[in-house]
PDB file of N, CA and C in Angstrom:
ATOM      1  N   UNK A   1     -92.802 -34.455  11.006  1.00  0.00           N
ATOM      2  CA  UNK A   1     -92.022 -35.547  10.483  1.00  0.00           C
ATOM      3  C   UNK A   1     -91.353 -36.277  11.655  1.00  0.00           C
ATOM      4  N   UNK A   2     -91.298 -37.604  11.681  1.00  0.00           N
ATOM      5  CA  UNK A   2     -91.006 -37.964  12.525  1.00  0.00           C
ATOM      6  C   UNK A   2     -89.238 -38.692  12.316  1.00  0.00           C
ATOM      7  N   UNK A   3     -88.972 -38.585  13.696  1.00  0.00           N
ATOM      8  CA  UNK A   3     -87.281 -38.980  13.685  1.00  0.00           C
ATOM      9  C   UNK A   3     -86.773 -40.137  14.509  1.00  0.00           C
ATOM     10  N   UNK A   4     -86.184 -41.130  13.650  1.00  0.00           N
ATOM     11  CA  UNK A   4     -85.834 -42.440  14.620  1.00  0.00           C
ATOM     12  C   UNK A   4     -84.566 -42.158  15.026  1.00  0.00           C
ATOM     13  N   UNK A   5     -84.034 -42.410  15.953  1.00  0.00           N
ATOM     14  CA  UNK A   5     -82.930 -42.548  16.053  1.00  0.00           C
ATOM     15  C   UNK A   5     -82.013 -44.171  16.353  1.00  0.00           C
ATOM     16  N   UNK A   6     -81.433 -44.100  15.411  1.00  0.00           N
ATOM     17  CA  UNK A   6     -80.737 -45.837  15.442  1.00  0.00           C
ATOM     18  C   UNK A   6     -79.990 -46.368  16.619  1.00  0.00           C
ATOM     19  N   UNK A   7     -80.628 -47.634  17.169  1.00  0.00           N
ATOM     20  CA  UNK A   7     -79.562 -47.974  18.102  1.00  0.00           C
ATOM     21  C   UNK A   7     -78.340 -47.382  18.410  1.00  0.00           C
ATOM     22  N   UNK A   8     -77.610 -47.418  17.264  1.00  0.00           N
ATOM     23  CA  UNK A   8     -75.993 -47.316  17.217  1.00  0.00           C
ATOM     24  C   UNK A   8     -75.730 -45.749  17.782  1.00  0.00           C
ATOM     25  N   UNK A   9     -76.503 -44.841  17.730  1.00  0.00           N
ATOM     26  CA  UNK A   9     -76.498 -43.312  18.385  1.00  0.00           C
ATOM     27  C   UNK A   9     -76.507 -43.497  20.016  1.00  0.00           C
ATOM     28  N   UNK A  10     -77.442 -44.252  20.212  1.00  0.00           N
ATOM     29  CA  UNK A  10     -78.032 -44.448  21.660  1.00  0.00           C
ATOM     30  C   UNK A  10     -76.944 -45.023  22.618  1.00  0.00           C
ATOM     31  N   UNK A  11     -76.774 -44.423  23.845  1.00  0.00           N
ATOM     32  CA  UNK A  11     -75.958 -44.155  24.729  1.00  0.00           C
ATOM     33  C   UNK A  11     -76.152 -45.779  25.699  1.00  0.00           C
ATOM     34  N   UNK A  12     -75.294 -46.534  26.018  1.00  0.00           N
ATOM     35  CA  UNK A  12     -76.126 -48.099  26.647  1.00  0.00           C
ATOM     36  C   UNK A  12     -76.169 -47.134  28.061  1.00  0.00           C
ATOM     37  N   UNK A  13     -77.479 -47.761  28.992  1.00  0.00           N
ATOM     38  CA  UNK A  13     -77.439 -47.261  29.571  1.00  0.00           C
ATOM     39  C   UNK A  13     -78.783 -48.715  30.970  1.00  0.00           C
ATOM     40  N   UNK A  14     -77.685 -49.242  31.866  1.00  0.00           N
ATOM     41  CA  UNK A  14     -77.806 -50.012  32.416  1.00  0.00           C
ATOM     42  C   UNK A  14     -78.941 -50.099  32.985  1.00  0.00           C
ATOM     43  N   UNK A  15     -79.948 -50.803  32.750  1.00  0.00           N
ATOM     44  CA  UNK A  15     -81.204 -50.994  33.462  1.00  0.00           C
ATOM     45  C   UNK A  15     -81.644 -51.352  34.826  1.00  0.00           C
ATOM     46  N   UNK A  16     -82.311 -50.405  35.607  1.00  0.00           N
ATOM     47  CA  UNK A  16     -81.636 -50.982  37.121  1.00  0.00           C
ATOM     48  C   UNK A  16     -83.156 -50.970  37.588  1.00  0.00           C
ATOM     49  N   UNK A  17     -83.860 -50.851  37.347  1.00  0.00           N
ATOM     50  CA  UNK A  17     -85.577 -51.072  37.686  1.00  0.00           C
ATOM     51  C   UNK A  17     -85.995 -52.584  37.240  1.00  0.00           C
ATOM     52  N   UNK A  18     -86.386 -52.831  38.471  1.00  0.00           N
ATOM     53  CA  UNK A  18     -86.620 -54.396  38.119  1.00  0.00           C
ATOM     54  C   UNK A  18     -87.935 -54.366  37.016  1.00  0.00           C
ATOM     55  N   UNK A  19     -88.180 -55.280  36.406  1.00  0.00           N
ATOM     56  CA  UNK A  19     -88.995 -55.226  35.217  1.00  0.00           C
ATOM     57  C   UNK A  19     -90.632 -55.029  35.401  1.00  0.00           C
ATOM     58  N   UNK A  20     -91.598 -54.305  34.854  1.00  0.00           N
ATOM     59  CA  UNK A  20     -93.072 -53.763  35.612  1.00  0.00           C
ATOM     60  C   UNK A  20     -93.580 -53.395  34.549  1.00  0.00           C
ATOM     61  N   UNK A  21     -95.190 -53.723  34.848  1.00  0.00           N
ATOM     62  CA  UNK A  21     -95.784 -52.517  34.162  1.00  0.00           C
ATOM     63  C   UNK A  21     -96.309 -51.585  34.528  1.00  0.00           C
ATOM     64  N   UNK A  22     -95.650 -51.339  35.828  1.00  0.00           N
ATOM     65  CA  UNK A  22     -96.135 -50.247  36.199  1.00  0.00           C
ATOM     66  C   UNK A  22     -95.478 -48.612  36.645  1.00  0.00           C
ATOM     67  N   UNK A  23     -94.536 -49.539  35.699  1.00  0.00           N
ATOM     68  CA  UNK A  23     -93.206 -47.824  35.304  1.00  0.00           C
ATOM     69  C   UNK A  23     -92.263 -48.252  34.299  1.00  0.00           C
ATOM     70  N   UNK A  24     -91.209 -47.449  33.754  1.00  0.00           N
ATOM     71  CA  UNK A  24     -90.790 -47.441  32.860  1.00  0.00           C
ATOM     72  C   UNK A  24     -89.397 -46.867  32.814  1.00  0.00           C
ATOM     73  N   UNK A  25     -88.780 -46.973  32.322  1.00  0.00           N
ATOM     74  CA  UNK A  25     -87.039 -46.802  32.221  1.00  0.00           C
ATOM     75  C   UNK A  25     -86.601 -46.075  30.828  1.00  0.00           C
ATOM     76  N   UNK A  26     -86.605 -44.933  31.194  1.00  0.00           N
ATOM     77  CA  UNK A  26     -85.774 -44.390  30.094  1.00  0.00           C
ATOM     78  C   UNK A  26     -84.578 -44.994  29.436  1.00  0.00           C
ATOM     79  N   UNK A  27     -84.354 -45.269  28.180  1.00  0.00           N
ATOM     80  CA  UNK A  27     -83.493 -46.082  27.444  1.00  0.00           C
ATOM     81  C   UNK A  27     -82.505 -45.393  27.513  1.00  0.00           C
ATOM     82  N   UNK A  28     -82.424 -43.650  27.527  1.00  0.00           N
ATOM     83  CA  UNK A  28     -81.374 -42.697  27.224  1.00  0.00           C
ATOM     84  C   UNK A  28     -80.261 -42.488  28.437  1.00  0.00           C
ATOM     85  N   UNK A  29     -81.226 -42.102  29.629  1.00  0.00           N
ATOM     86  CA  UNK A  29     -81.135 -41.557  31.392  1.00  0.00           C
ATOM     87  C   UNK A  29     -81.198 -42.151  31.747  1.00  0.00           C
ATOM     88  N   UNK A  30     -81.889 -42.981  31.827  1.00  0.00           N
ATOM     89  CA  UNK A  30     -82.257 -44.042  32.823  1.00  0.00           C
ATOM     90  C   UNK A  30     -83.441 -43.702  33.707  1.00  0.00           C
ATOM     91  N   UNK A  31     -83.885 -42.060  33.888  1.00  0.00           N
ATOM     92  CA  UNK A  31     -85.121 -41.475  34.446  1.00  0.00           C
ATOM     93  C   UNK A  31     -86.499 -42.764  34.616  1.00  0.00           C
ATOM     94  N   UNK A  32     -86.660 -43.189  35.633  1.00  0.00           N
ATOM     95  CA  UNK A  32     -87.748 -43.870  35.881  1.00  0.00           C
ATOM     96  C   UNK A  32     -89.165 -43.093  36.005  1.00  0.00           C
ATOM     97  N   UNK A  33     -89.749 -43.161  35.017  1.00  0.00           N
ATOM     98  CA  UNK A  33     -91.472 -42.654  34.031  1.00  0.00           C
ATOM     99  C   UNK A  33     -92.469 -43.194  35.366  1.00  0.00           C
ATOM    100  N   UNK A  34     -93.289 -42.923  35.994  1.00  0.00           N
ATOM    101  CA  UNK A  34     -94.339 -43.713  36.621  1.00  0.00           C
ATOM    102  C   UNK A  34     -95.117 -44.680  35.400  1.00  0.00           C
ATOM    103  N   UNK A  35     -95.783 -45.288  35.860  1.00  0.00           N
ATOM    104  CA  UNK A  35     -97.157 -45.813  34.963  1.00  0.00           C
ATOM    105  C   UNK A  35     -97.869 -45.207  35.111  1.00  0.00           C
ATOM    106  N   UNK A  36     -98.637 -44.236  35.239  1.00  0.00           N
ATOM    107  CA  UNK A  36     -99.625 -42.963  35.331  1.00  0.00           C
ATOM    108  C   UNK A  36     -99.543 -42.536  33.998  1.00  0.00           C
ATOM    109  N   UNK A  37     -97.780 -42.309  33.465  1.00  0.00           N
ATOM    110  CA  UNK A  37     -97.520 -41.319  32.183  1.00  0.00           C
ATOM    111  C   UNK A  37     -96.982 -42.226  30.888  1.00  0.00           C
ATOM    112  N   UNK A  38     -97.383 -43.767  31.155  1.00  0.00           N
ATOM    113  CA  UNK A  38     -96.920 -44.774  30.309  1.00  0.00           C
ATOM    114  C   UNK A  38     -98.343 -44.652  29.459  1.00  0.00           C
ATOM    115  N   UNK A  39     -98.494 -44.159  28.394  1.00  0.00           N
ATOM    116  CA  UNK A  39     -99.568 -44.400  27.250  1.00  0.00           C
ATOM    117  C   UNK A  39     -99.650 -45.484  26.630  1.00  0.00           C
ATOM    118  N   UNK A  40    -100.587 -46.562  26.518  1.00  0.00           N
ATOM    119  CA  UNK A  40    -100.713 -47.494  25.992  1.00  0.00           C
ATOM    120  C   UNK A  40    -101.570 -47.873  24.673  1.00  0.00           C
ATOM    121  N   UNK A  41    -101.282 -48.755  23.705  1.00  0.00           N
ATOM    122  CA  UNK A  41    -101.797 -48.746  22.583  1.00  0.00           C
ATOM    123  C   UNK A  41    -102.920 -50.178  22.940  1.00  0.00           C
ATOM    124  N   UNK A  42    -103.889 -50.694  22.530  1.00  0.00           N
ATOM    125  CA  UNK A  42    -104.408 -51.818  22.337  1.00  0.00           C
ATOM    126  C   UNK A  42    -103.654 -52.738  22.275  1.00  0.00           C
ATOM    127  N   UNK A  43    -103.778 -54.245  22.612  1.00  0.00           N
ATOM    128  CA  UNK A  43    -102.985 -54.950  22.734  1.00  0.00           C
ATOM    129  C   UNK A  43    -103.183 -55.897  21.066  1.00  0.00           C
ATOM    130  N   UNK A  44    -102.397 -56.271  20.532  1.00  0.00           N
ATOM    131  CA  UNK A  44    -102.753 -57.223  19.118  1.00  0.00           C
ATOM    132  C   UNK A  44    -101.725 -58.423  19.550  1.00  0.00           C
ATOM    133  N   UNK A  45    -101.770 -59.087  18.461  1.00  0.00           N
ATOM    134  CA  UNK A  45    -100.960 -60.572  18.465  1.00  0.00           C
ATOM    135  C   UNK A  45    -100.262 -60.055  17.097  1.00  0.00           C
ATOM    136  N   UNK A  46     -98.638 -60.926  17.495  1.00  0.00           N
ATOM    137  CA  UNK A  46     -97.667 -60.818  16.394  1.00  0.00           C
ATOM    138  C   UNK A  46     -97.580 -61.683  15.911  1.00  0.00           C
ATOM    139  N   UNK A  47     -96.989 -61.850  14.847  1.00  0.00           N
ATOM    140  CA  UNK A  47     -96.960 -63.012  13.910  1.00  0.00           C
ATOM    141  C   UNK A  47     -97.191 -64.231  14.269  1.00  0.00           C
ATOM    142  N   UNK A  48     -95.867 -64.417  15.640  1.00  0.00           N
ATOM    143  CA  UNK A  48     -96.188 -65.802  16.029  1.00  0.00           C
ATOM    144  C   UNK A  48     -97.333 -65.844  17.242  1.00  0.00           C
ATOM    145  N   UNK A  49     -97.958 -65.425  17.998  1.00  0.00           N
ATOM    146  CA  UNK A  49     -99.501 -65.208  18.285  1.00  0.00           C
ATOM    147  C   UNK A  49     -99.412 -64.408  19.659  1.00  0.00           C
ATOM    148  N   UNK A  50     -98.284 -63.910  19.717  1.00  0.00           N
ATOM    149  CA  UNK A  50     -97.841 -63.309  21.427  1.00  0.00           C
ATOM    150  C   UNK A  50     -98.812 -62.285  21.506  1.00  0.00           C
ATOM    151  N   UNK A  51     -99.408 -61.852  22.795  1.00  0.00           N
ATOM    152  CA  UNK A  51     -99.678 -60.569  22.363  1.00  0.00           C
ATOM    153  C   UNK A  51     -99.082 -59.434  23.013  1.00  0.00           C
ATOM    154  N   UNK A  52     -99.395 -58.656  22.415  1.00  0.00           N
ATOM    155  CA  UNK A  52     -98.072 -57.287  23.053  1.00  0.00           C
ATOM    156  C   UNK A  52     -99.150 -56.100  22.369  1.00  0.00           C
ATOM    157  N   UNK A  53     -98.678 -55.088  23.380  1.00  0.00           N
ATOM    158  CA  UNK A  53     -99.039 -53.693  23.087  1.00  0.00           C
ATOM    159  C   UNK A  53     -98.093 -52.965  22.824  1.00  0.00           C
ATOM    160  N   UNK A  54     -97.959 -51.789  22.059  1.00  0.00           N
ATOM    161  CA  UNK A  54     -97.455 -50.952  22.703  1.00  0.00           C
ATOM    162  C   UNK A  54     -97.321 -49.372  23.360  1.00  0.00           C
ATOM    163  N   UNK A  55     -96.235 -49.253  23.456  1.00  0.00           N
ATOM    164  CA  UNK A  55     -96.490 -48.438  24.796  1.00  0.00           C
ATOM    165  C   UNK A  55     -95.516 -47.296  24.635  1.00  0.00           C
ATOM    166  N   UNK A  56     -95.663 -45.976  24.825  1.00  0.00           N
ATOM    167  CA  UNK A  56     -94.855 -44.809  24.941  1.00  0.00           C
ATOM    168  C   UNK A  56     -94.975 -43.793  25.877  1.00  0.00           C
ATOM    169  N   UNK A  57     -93.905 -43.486  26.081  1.00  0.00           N
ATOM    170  CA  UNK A  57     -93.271 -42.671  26.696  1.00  0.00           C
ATOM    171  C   UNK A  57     -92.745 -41.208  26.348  1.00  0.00           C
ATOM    172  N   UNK A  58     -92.919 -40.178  27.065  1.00  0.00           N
ATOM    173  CA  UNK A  58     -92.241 -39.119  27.452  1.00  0.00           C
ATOM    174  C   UNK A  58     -91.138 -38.883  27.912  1.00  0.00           C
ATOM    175  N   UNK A  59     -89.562 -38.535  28.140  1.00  0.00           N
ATOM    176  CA  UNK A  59     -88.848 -38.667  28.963  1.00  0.00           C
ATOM    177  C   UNK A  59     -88.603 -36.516  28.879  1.00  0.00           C
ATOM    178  N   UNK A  60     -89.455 -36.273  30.154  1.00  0.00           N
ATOM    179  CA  UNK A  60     -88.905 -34.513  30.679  1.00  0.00           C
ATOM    180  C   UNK A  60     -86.769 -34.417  30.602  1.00  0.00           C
ATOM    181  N   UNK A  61     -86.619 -35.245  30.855  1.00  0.00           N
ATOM    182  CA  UNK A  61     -85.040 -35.638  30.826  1.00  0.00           C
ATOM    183  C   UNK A  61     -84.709 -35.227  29.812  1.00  0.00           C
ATOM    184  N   UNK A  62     -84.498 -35.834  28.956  1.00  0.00           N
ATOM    185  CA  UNK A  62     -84.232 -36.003  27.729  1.00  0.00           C
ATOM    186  C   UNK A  62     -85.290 -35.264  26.238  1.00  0.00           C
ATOM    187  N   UNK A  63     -86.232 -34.761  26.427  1.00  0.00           N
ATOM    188  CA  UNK A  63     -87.228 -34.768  25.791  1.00  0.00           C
ATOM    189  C   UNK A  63     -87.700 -35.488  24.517  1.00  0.00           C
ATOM    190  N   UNK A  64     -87.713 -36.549  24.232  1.00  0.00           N
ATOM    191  CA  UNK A  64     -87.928 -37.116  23.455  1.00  0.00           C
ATOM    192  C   UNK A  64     -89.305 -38.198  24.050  1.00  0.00           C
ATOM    193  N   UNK A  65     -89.691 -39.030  22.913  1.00  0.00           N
ATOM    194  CA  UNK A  65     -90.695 -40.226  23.090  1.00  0.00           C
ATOM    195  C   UNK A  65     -89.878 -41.167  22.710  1.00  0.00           C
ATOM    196  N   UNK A  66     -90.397 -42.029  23.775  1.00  0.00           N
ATOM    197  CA  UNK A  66     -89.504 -43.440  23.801  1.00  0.00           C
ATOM    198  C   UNK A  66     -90.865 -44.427  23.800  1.00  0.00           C
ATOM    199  N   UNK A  67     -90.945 -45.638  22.630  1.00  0.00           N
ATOM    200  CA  UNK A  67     -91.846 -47.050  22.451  1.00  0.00           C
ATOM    201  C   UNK A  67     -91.131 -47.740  22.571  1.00  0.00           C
ATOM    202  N   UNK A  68     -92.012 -49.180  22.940  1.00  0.00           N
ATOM    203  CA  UNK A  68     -91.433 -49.898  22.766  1.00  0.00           C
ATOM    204  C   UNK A  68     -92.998 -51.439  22.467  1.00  0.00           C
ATOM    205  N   UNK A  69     -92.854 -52.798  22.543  1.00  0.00           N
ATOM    206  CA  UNK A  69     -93.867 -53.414  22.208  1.00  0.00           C
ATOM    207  C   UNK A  69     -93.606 -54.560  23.683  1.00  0.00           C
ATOM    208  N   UNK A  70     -94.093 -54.404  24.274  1.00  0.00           N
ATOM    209  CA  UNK A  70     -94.287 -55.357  25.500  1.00  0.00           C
ATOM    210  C   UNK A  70     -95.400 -56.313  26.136  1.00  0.00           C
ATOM    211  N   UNK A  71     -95.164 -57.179  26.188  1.00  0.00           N
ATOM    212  CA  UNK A  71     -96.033 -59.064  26.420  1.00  0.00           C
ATOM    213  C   UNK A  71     -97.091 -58.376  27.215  1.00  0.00           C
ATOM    214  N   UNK A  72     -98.125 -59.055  26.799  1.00  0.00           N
ATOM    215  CA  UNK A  72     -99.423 -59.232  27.412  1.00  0.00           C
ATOM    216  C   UNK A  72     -99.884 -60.319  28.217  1.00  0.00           C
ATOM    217  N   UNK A  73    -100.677 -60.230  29.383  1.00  0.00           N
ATOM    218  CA  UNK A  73    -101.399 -61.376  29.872  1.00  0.00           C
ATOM    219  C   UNK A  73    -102.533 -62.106  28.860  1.00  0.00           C
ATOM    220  N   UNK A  74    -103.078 -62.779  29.360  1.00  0.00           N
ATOM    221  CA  UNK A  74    -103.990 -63.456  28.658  1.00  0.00           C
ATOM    222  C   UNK A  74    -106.009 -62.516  28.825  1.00  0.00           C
ATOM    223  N   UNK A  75    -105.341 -61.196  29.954  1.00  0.00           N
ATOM    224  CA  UNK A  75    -106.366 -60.529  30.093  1.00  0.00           C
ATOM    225  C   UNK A  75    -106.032 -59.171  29.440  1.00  0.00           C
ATOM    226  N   UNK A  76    -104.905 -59.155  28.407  1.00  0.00           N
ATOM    227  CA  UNK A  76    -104.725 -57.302  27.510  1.00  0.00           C
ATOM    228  C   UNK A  76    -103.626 -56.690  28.559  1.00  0.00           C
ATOM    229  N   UNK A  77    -103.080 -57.085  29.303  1.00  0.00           N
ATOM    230  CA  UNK A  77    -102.552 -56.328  30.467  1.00  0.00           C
ATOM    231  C   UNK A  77    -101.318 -56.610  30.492  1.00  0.00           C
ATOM    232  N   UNK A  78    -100.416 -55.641  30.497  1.00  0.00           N
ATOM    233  CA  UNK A  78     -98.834 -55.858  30.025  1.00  0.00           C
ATOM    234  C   UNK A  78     -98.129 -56.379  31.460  1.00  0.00           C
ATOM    235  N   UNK A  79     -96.553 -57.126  30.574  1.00  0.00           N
ATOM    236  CA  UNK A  79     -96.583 -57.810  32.545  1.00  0.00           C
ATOM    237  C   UNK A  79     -94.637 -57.490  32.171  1.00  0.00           C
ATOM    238  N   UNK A  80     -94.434 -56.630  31.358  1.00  0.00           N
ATOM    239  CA  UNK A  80     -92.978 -56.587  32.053  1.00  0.00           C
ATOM    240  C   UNK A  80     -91.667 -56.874  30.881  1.00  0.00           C
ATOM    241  N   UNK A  81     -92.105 -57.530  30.181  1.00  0.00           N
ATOM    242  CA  UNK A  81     -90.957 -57.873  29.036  1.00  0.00           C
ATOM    243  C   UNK A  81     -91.700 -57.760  27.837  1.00  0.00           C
ATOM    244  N   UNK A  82     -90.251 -56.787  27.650  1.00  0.00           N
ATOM    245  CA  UNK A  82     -90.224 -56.654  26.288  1.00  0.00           C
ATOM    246  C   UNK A  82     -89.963 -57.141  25.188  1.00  0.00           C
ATOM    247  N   UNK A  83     -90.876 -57.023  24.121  1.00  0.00           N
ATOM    248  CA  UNK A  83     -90.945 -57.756  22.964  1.00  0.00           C
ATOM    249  C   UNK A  83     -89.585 -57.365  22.060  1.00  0.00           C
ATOM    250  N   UNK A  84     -90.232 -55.929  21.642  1.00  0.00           N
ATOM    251  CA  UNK A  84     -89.240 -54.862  20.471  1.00  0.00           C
ATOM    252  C   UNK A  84     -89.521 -53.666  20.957  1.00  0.00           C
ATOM    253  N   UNK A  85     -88.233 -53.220  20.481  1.00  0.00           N
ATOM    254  CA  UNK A  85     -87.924 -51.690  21.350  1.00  0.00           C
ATOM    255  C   UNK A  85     -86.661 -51.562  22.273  1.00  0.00           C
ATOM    256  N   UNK A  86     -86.303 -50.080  22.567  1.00  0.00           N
ATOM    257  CA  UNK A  86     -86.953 -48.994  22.431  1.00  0.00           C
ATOM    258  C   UNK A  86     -86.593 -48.607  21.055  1.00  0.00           C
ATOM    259  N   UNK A  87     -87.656 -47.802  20.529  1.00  0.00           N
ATOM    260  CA  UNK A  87     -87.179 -46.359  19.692  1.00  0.00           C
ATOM    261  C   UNK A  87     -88.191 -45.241  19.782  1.00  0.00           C
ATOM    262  N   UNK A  88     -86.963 -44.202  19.717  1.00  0.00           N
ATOM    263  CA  UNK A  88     -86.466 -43.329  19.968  1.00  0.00           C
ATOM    264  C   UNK A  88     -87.256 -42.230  19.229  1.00  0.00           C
ATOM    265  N   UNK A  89     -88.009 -41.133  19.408  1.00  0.00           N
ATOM    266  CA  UNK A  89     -88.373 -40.123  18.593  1.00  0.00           C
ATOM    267  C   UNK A  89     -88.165 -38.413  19.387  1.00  0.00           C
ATOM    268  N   UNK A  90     -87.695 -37.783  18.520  1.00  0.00           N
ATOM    269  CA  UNK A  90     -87.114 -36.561  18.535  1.00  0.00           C
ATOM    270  C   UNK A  90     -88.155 -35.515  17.941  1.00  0.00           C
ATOM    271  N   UNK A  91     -88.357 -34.415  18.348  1.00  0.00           N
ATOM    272  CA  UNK A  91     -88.376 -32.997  17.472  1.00  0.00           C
ATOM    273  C   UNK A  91     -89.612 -32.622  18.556  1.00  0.00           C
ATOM    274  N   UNK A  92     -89.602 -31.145  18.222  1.00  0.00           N
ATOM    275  CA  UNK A  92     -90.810 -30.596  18.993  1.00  0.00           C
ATOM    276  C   UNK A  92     -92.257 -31.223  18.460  1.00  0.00           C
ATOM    277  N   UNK A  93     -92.179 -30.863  17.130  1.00  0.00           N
ATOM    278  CA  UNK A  93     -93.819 -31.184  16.699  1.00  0.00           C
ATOM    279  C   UNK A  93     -94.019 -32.410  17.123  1.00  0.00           C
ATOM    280  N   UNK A  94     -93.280 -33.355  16.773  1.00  0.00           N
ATOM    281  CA  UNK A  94     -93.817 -34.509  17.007  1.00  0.00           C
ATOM    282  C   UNK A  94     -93.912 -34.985  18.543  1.00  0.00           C
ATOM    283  N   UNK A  95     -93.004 -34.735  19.593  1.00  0.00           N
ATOM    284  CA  UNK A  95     -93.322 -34.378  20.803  1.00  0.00           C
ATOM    285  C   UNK A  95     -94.701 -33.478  21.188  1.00  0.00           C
ATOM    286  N   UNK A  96     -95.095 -32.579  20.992  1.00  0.00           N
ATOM    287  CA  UNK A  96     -96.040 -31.478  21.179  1.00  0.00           C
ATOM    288  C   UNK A  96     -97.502 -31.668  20.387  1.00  0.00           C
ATOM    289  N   UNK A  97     -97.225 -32.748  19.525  1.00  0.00           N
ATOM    290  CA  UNK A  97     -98.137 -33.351  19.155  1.00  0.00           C
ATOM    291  C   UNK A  97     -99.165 -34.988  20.270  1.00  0.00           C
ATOM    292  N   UNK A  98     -97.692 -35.316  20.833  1.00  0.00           N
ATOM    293  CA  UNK A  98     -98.294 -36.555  21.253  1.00  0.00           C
ATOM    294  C   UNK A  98     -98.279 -35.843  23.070  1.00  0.00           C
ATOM    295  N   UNK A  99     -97.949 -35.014  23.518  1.00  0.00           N
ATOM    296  CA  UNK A  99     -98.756 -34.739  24.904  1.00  0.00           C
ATOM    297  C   UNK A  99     -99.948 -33.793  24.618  1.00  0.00           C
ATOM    298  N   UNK A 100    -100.138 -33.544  23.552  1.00  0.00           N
ATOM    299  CA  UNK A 100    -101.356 -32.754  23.086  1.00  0.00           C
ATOM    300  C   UNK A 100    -102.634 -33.786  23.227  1.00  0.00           C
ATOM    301  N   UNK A 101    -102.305 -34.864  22.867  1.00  0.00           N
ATOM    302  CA  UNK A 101    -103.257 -36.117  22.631  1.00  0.00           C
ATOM    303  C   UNK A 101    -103.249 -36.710  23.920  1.00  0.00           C
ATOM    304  N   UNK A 102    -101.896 -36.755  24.750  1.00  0.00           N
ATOM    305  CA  UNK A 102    -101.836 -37.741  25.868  1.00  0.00           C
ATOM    306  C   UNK A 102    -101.292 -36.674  26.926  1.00  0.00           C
ATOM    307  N   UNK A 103    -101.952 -35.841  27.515  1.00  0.00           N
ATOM    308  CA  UNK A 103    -101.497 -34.869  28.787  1.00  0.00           C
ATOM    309  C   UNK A 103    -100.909 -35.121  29.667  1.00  0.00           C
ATOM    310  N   UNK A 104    -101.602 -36.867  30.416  1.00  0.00           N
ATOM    311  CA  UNK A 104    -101.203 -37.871  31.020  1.00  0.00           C
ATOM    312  C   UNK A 104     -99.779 -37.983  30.822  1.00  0.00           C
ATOM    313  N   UNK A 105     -99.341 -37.634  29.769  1.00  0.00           N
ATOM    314  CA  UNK A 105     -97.952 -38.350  29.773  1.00  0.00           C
ATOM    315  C   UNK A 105     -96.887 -37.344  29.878  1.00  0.00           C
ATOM    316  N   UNK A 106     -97.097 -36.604  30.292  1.00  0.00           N
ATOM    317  CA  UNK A 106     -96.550 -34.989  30.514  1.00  0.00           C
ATOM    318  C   UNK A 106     -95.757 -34.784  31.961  1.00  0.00           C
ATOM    319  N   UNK A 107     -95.347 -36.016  32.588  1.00  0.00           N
ATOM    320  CA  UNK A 107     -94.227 -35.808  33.283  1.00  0.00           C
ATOM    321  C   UNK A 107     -94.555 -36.223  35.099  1.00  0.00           C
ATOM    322  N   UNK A 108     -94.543 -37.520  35.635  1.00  0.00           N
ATOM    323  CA  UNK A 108     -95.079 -38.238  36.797  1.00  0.00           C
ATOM    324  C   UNK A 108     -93.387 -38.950  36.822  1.00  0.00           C
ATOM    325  N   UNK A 109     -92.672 -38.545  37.578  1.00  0.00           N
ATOM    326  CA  UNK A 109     -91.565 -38.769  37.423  1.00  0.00           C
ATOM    327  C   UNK A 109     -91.807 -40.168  38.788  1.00  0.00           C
ATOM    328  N   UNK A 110     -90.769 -41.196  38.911  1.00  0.00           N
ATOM    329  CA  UNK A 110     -90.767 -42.024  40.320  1.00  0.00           C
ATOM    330  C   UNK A 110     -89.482 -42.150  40.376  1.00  0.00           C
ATOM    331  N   UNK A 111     -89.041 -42.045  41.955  1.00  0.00           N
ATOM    332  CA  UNK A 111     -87.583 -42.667  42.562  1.00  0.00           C
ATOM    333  C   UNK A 111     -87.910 -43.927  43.395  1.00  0.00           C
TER     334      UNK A 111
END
């Protein structure tokens, strides 16, 4: 079963990595994810025709999975801003489920 956790729980927590797709910022810690362990979904178009993927995360920190939905180039390829997101998912299974699927995402930490 899976667990959101609402903005209003979530700790603000100042973003200090300039914006990439080629790493990632924990919403909770602030722990900077490589892009090695950033899992990505197919890219689609939203309502109004943007396209965005999205994309999750592991945080070893914190243990939870962190998504979020972030802009695409005009070649599928994410460039840095975010659409919607983060949220937040909790619990073992559902953790232990998604590095089961994505190994990759099992902990490439960057400073």
């Amino acid at each position: 079963m899976r667990h959101l956790e609402p903005p209003d729980t979530v700790d603000h927590v100042e973003c200090v990595a300039e914006p990439s797709a080629a790493r990632a910022q924990c919403g909770k810690c602030g722990t900077t994810i490589a892009g090695g362990s950033i899992v990505d979904a197919m890219p689609e178009p939203d309502d109004a025709g943007q396209m965005g993927m999205l994309r999750t995360i592991f945080c070893p920190h914190c243990s939870h999975l962190q998504t979020w939905v972030e802009a695409c180039n005009a070649a599928g390829r994410p460039i840095g801003m975010i659409l919607t997101g983060p949220c937040f998912y909790r619990g073992q299974r559902v953790v232990a489920r998604f590095l089961t699927r994505h190994p990759e995402a099992a902990g490439v930490l960057q400073r």
